[in-house]
C-alpha atoms as a PDB file:
ATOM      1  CA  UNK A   1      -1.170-160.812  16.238  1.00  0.00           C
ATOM      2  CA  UNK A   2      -3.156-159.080  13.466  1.00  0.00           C
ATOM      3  CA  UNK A   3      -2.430-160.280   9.904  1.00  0.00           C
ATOM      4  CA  UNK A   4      -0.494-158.185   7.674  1.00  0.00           C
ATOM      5  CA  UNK A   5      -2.578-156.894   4.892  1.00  0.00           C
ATOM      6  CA  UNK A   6      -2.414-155.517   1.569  1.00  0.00           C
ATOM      7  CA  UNK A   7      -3.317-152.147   2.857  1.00  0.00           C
ATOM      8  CA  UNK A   8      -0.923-151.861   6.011  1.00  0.00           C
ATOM      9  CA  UNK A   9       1.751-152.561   3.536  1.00  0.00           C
ATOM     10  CA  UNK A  10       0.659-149.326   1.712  1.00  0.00           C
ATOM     11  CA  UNK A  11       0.557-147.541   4.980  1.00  0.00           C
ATOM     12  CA  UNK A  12       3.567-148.272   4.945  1.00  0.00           C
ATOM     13  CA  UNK A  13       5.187-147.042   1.967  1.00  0.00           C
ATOM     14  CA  UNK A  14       2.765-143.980   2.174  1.00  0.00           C
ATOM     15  CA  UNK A  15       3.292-142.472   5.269  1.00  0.00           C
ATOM     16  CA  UNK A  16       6.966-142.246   5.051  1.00  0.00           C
ATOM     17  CA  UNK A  17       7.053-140.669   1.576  1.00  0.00           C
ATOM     18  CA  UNK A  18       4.227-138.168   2.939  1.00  0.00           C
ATOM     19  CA  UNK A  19       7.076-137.490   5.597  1.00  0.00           C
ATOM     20  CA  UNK A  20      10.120-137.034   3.355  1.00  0.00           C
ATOM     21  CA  UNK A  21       7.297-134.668   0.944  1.00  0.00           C
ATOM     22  CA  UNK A  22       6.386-132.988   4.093  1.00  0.00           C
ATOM     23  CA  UNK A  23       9.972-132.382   5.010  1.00  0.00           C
ATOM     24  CA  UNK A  24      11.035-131.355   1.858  1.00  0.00           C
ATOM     25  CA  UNK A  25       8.558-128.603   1.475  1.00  0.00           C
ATOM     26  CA  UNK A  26       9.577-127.147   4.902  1.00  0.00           C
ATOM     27  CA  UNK A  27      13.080-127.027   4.077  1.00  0.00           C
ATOM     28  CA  UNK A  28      12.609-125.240   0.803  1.00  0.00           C
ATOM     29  CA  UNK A  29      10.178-122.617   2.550  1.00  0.00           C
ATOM     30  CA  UNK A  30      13.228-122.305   4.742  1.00  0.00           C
ATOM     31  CA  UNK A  31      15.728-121.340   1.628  1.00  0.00           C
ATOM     32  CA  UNK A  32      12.945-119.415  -0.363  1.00  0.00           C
ATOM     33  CA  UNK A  33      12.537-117.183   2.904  1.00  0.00           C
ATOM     34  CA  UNK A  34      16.627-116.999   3.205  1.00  0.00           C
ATOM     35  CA  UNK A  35      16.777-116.143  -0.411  1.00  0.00           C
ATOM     36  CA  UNK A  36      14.105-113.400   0.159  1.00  0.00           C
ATOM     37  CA  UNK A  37      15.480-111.934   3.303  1.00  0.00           C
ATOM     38  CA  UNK A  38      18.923-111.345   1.038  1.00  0.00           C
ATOM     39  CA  UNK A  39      17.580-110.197  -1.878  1.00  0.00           C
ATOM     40  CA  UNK A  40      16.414-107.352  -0.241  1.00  0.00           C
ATOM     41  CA  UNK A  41      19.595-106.770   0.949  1.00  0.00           C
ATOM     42  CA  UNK A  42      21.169-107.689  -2.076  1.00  0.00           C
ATOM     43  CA  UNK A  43      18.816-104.886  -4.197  1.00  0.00           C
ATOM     44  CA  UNK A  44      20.318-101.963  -1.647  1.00  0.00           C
ATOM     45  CA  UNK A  45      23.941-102.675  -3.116  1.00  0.00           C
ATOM     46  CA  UNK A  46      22.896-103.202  -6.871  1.00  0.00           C
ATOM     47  CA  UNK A  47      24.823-100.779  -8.167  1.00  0.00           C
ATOM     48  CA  UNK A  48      27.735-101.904  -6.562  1.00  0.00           C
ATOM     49  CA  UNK A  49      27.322-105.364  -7.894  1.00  0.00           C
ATOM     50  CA  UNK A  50      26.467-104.277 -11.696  1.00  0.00           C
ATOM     51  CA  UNK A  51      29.715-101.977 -11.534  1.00  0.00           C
ATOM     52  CA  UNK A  52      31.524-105.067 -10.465  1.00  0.00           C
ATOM     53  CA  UNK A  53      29.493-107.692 -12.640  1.00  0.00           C
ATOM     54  CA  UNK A  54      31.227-105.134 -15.716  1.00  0.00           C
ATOM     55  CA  UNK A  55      34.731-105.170 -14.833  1.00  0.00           C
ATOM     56  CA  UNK A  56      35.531-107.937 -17.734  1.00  0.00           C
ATOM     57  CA  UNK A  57      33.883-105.449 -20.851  1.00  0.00           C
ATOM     58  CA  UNK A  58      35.623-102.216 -20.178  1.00  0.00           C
ATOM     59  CA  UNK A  59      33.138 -99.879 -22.183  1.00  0.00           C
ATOM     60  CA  UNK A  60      30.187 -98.805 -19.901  1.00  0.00           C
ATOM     61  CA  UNK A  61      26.504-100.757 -20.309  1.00  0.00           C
ATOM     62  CA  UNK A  62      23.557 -99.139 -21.796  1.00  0.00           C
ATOM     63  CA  UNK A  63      19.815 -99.980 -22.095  1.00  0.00           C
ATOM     64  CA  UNK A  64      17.212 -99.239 -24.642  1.00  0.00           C
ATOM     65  CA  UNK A  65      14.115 -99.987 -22.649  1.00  0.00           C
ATOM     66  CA  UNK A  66      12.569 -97.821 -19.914  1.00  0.00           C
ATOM     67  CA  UNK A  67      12.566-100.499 -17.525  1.00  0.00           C
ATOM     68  CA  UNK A  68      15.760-102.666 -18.581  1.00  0.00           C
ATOM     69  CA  UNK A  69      18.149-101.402 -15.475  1.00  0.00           C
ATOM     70  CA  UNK A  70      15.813-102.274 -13.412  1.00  0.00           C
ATOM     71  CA  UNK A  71      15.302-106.302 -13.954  1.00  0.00           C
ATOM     72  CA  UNK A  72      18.959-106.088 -14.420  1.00  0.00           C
ATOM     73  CA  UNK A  73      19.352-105.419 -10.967  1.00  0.00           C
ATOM     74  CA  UNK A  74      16.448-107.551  -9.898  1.00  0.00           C
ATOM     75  CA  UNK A  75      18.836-110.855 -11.556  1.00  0.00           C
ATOM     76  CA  UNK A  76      21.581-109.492 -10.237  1.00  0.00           C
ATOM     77  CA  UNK A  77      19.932-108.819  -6.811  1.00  0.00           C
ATOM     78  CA  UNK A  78      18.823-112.195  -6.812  1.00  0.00           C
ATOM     79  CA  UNK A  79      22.131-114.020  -7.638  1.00  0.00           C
ATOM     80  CA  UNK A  80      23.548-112.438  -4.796  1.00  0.00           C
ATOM     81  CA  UNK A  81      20.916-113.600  -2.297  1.00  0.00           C
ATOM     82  CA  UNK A  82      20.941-117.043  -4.108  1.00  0.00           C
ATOM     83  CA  UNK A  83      24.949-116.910  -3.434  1.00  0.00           C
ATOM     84  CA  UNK A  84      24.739-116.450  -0.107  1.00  0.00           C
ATOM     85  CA  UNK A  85      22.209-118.718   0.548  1.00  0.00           C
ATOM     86  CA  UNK A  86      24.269-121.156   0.050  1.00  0.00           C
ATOM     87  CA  UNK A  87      25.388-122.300   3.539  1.00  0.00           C
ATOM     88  CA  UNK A  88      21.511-122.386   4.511  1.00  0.00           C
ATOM     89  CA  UNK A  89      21.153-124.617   1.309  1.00  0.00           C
ATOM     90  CA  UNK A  90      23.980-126.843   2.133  1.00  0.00           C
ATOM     91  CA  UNK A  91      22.810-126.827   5.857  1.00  0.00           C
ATOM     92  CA  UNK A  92      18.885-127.942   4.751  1.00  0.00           C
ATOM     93  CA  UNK A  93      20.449-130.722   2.181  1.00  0.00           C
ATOM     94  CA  UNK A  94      22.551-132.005   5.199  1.00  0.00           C
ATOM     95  CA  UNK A  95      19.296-132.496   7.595  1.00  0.00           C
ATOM     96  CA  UNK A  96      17.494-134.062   4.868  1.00  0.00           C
ATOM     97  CA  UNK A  97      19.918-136.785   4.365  1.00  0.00           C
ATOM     98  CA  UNK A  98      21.051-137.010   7.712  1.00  0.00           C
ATOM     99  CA  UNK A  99      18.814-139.394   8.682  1.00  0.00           C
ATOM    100  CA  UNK A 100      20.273-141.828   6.365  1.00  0.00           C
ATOM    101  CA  UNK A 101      23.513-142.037   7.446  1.00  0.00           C
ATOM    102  CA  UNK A 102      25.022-143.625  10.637  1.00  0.00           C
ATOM    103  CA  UNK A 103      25.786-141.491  13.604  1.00  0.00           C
ATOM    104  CA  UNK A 104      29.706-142.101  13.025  1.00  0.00           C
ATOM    105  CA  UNK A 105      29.134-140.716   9.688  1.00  0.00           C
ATOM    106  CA  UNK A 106      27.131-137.919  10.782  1.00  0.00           C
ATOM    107  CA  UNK A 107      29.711-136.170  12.583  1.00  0.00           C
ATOM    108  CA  UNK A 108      31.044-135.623   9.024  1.00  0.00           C
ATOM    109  CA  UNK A 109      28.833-132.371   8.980  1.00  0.00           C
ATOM    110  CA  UNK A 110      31.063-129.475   9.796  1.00  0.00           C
ATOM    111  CA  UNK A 111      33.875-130.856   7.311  1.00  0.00           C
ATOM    112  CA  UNK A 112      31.674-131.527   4.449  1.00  0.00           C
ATOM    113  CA  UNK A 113      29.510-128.396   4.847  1.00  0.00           C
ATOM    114  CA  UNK A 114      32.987-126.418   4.804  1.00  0.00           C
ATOM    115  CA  UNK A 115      33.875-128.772   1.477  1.00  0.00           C
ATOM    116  CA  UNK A 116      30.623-127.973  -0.552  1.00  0.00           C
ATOM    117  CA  UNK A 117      30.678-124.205   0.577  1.00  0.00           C
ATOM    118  CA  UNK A 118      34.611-124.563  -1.227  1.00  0.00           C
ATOM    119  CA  UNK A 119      33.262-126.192  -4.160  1.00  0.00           C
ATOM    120  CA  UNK A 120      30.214-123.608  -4.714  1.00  0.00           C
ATOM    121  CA  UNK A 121      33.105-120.617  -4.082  1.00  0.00           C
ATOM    122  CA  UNK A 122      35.334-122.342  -6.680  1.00  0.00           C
ATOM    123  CA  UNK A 123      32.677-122.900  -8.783  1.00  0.00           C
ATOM    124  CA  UNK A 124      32.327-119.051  -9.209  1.00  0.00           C
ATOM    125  CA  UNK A 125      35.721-118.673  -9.201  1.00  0.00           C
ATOM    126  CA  UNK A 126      36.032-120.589 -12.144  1.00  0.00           C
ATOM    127  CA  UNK A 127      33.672-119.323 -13.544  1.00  0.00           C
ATOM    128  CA  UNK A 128      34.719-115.490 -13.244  1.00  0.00           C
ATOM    129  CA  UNK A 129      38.119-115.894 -14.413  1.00  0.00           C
ATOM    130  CA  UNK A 130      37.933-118.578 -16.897  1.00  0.00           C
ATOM    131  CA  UNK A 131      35.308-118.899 -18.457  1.00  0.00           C
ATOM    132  CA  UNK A 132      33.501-115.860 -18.458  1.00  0.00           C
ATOM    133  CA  UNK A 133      36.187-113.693 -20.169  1.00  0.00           C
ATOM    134  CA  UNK A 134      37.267-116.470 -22.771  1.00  0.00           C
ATOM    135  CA  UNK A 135      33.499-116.263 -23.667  1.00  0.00           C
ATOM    136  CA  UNK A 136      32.705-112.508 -23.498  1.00  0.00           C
ATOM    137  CA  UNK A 137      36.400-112.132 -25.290  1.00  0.00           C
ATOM    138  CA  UNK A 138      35.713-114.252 -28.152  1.00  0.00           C
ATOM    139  CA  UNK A 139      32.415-112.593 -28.971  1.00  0.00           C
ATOM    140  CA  UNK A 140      33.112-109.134 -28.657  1.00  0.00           C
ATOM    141  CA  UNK A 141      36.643-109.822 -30.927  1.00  0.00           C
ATOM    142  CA  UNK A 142      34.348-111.620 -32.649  1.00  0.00           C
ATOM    143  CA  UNK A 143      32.163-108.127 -33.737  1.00  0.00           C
ATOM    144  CA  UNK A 144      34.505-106.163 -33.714  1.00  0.00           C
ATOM    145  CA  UNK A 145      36.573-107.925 -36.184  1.00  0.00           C
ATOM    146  CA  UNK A 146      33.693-107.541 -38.762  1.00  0.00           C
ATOM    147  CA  UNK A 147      33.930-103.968 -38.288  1.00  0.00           C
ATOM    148  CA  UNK A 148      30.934-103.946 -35.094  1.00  0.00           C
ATOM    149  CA  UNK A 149      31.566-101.843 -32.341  1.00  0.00           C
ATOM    150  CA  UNK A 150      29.878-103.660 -29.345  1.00  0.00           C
ATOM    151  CA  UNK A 151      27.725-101.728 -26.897  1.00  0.00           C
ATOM    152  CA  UNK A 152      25.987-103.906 -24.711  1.00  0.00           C
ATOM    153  CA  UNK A 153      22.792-103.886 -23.541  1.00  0.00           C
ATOM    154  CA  UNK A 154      22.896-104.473 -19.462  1.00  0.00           C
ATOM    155  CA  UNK A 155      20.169-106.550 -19.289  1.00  0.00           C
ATOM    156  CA  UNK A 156      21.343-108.569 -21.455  1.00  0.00           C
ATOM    157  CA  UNK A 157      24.714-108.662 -20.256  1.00  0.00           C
ATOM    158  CA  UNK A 158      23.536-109.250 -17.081  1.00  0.00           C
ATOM    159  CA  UNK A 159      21.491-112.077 -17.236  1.00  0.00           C
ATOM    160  CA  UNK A 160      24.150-113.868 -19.671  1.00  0.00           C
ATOM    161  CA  UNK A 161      27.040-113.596 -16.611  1.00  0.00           C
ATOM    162  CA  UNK A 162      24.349-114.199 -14.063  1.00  0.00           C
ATOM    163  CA  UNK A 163      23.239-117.738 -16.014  1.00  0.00           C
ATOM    164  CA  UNK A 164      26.722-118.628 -16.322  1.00  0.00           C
ATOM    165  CA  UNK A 165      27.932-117.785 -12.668  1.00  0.00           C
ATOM    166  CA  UNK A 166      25.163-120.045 -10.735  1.00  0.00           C
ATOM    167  CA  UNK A 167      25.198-122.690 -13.211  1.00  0.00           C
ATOM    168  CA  UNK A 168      28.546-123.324 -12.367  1.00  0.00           C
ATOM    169  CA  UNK A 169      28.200-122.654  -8.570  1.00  0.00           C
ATOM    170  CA  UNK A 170      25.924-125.278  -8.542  1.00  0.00           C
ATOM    171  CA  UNK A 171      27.409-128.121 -10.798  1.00  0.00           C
ATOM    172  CA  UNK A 172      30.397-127.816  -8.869  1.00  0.00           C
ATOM    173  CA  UNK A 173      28.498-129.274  -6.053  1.00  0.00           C
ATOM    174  CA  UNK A 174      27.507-132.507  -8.174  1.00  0.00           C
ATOM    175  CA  UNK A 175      30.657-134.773  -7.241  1.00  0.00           C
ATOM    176  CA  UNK A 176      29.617-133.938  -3.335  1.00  0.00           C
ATOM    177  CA  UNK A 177      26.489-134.149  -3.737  1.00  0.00           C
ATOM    178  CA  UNK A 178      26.594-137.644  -5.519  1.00  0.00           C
ATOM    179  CA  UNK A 179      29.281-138.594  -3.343  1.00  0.00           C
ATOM    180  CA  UNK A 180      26.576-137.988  -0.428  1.00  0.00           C
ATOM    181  CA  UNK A 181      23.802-139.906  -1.492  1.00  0.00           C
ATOM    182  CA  UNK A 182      25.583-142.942  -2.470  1.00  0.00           C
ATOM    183  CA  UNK A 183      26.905-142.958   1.049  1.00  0.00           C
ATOM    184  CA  UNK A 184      23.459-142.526   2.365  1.00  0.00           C
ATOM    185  CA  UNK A 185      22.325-145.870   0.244  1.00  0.00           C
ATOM    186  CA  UNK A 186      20.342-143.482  -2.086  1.00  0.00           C
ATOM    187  CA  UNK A 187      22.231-143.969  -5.365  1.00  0.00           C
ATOM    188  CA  UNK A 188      24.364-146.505  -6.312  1.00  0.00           C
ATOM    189  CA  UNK A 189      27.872-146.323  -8.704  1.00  0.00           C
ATOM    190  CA  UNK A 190      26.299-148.486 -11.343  1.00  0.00           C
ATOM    191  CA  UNK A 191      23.048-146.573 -11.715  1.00  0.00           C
ATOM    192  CA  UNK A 192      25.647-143.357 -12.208  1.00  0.00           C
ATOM    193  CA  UNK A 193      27.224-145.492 -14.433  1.00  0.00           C
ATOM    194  CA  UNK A 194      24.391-146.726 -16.510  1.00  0.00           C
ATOM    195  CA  UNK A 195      23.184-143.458 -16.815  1.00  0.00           C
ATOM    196  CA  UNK A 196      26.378-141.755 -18.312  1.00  0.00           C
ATOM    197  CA  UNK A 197      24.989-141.226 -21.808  1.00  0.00           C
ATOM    198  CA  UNK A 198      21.761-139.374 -19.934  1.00  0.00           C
ATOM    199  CA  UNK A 199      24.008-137.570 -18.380  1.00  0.00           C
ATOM    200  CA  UNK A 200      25.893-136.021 -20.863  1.00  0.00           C
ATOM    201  CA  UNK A 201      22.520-135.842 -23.208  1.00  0.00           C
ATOM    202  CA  UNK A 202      21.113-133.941 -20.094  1.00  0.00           C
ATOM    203  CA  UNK A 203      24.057-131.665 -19.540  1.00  0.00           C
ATOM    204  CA  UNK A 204      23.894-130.702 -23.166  1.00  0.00           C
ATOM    205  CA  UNK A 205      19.943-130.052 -22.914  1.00  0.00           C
ATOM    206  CA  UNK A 206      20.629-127.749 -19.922  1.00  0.00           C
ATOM    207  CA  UNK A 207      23.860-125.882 -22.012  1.00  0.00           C
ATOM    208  CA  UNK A 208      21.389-125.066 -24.619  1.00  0.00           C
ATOM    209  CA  UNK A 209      18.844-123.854 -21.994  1.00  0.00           C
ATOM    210  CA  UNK A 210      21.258-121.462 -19.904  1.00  0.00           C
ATOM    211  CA  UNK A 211      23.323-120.262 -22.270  1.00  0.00           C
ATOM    212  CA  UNK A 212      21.475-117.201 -23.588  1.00  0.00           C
ATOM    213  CA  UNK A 213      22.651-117.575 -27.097  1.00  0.00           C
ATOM    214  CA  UNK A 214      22.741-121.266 -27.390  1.00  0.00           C
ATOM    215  CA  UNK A 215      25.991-121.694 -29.615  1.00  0.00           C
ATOM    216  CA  UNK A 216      28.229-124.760 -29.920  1.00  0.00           C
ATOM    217  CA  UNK A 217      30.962-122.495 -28.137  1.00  0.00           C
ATOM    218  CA  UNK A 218      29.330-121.759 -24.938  1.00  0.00           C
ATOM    219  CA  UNK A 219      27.431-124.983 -25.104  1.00  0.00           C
ATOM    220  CA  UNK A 220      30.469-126.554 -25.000  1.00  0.00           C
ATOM    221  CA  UNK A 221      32.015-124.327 -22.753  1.00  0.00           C
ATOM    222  CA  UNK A 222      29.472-125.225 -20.056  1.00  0.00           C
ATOM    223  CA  UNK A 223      28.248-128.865 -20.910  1.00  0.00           C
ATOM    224  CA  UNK A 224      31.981-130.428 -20.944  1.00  0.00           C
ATOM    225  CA  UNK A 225      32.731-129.293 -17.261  1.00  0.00           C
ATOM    226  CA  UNK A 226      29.239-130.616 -16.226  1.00  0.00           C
ATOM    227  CA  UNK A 227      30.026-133.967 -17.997  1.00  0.00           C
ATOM    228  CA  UNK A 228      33.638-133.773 -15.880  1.00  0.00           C
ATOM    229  CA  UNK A 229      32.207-132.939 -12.489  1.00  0.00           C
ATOM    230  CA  UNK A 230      29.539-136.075 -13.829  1.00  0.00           C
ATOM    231  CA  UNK A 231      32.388-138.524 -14.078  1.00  0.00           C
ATOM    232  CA  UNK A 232      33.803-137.272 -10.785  1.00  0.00           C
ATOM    233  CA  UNK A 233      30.584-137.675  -8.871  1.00  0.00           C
ATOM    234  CA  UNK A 234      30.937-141.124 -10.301  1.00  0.00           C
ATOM    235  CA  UNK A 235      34.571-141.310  -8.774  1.00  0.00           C
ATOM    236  CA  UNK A 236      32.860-140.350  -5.519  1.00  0.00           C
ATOM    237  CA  UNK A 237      30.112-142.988  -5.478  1.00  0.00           C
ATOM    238  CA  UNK A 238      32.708-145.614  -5.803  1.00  0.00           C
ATOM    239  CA  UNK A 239      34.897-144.740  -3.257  1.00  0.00           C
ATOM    240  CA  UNK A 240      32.261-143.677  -0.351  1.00  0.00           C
ATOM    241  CA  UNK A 241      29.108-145.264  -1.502  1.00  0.00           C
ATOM    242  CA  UNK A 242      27.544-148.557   0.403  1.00  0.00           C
ATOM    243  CA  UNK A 243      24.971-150.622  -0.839  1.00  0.00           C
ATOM    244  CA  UNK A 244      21.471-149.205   0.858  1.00  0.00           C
ATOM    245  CA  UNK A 245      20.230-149.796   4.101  1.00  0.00           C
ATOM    246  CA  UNK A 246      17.931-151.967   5.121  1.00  0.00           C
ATOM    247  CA  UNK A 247      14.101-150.007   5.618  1.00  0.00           C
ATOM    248  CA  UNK A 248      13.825-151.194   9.006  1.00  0.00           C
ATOM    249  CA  UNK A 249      17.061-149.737  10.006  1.00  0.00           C
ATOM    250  CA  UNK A 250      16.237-146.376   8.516  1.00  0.00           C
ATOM    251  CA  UNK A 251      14.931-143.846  10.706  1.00  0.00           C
ATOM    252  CA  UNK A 252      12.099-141.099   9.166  1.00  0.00           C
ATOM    253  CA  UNK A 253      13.895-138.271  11.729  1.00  0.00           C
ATOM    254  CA  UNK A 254      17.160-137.702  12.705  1.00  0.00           C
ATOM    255  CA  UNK A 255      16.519-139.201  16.081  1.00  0.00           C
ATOM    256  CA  UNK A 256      14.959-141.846  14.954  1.00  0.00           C
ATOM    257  CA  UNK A 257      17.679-142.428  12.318  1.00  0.00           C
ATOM    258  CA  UNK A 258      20.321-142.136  15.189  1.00  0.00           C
ATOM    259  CA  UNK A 259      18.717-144.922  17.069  1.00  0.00           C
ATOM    260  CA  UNK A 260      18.151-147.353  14.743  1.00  0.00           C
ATOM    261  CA  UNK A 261      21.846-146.645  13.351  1.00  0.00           C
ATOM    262  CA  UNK A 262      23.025-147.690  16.532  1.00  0.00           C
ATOM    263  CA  UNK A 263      20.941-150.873  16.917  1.00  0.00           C
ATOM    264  CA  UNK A 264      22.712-151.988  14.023  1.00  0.00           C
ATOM    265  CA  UNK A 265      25.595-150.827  15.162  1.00  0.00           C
ATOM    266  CA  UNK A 266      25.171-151.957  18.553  1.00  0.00           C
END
């Protein structure tokens, strides 16, 4: 039997990132190309979706440059086709874990891609009845109370309920998501729990980033559910999580991942 060298070990920790890299960049071509395909879609009905997008400030939009309406229906456009992406993104984050788990636990597809579609839907949800008139509310009484009549600009308006609905979409999915990969042996509880002060540090950074005027309000508004959903993810890693599996008993494909699963099993 050949000796094990220095360089088959790096074989062997090379070829199955290149794999997971590989497999990675096919599955986001796949969502980019979903994403696409409704946008164009999407752009047909803009009109429709900016008259609804307006429905919490009852004075009509305006715009001040030539091309403003436009892009505003371009974001809008695209947070549509990003929206109902979603069960293809779901769907591509399931096969790319899959592998990972064991096949008892894979038969957990159907429920939990039915669970994260419910926590993206009442992500928005939250989002569009909560949050989104508390914030547009308090600035507009805000002006107005100085004597300012508002008359928003609908790219502006736009992009600030756009921001605000996806952000939320998504970070609804964190406890799932985290829940996931600690079940796959990908995280563990204590790293989650470790990193808490990152966390929150983080969800602040990315408050400050989304929120198009970066106050302590809507900062607030948008890190403190993040740093909730956080501690819940956190919940969900202790509860389903395992300690990871063993590299031999990991399989690179989901056939591969099936058989080794049930060696062990077996």
């Amino acid at each position: 039997m050949a000796a094990f060298s220095p360089t088959m070990a790096m074989n062997a920790v090379v070829h199955p990132l290149q794999r997971h890299i590989r497999d990675i960049k096919r599955r986001f071509m796949i969502v980019g190309a979903t994403i696409m395909v409704f946008f164009v879609i999407a752009f047909s009905y803009s009109s429709f979706l900016i008259d609804w997008f307006k429905r919490p400030f009852e004075d009509d939009l305006i715009f001040y440059a030539p091309a403003e309406a436009l892009f505003a229906s371009i974001k809008i456009s695209f947070m549509a086709a990003v929206i109902a992406s979603v069960p293809i993104i779901l769907y591509q984050f399931w096969k790319f874990i899959e592998p990972a788990l064991l096949q008892k636990e894979q038969r957990w597809a159907v429920p939990l891609f039915f669970l994260g579609l419910g926590f993206f839907i009442l992500g928005l949800g939250f989002c569009n009845m909560v949050i989104l008139p508390l914030v547009i509310n308090f600035f507009v009484t805000f002006g107005m109370d100085r004597a300012i009549t508002p008359e928003l600009a609908v790219g502006t308006y736009v992009d600030f309920n756009v921001k605000f609905l996806l952000a939320f979409g998504f970070a609804f999915e964190i406890p799932l998501v985290l829940s996931l990969l600690a079940r796959a042996g990908l995280i563990q509880a204590s790293v989650l729990i470790r990193f808490r002060k990152h966390a929150a540090l983080v969800a602040l950074i990315l408050s400050a980033v989304i929120t198009p005027d970066a106050t302590m309000f809507t900062m607030l508004l948008m890190a403190v559910p993040l740093i909730i959903l956080y501690e819940i993810g956190i919940w969900g890693a202790k509860a389903f999580g395992r300690a990871p599996l063993p590299a031999g008993e990991k399989g690179e494909t989901t056939d591969e991942g099936e058989a080794s699963h049930n060696e062990a099993n077996g």
